[in-house]
C-alpha atoms as a PDB file:
ATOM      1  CA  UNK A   1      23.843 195.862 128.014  1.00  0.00           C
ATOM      2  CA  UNK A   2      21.262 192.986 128.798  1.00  0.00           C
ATOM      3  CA  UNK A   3      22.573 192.261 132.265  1.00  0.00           C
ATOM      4  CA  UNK A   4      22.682 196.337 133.275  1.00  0.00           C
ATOM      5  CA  UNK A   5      19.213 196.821 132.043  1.00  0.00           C
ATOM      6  CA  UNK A   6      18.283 193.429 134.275  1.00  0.00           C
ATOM      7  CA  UNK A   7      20.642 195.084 137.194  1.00  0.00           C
ATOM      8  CA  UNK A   8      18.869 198.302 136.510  1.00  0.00           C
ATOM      9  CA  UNK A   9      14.966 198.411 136.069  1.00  0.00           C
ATOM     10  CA  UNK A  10      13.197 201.058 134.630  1.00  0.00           C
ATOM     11  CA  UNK A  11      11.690 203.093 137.232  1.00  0.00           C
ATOM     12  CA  UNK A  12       8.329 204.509 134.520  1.00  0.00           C
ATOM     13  CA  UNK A  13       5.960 201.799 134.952  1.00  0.00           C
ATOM     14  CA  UNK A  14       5.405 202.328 131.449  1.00  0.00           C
ATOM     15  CA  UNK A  15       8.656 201.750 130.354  1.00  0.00           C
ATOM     16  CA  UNK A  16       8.842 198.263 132.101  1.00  0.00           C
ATOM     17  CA  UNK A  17       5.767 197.220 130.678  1.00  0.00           C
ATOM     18  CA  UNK A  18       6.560 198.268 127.069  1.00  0.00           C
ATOM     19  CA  UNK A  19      10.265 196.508 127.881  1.00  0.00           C
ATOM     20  CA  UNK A  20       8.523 193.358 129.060  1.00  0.00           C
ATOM     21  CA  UNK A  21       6.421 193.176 126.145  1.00  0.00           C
ATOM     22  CA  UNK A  22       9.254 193.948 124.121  1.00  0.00           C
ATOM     23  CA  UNK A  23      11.201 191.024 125.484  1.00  0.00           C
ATOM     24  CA  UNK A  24       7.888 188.692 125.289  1.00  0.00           C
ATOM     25  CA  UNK A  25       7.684 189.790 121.588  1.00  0.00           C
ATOM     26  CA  UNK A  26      10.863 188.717 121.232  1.00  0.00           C
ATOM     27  CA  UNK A  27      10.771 185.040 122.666  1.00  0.00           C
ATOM     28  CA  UNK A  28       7.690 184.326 120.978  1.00  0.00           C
ATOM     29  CA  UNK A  29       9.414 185.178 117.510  1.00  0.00           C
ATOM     30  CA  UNK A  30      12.416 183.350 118.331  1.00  0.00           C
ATOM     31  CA  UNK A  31      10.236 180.567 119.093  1.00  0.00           C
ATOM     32  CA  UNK A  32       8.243 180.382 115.909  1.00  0.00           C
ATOM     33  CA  UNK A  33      11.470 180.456 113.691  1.00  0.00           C
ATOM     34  CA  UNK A  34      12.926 177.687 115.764  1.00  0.00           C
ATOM     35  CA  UNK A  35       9.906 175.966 115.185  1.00  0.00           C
ATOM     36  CA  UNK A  36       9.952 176.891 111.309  1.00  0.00           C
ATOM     37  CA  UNK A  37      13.654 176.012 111.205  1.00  0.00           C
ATOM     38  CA  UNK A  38      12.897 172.417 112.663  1.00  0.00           C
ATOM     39  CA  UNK A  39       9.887 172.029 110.631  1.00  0.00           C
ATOM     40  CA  UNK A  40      11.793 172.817 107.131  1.00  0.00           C
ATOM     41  CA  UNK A  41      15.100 170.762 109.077  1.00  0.00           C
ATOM     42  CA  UNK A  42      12.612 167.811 108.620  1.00  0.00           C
ATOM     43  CA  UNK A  43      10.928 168.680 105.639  1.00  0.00           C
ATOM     44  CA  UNK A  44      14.393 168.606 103.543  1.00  0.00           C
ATOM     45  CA  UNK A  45      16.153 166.502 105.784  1.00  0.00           C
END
């Protein structure tokens, strides 16, 4: 589903921008629970 959406923009400029911020939501929240993960993985380690 990730590669047809990637094959197949949006054409609603608003829908790309609320995808793109959806998708740059989701990186940054990824990042700060890898971040907590390794900071806890060192903590108890």
């Amino acid at each position: 589903m990730t590669a047809f959406m990637a094959e197949k923009p949006p054409k609603s400029p608003i829908l790309g921008t609320v995808f793109a911020l959806f998708a740059l939501f989701n990186i940054v929240r990824f990042v700060q629970l890898f971040t907590l993960f390794k900071l806890f993985g060192g903590v108890y380690a």
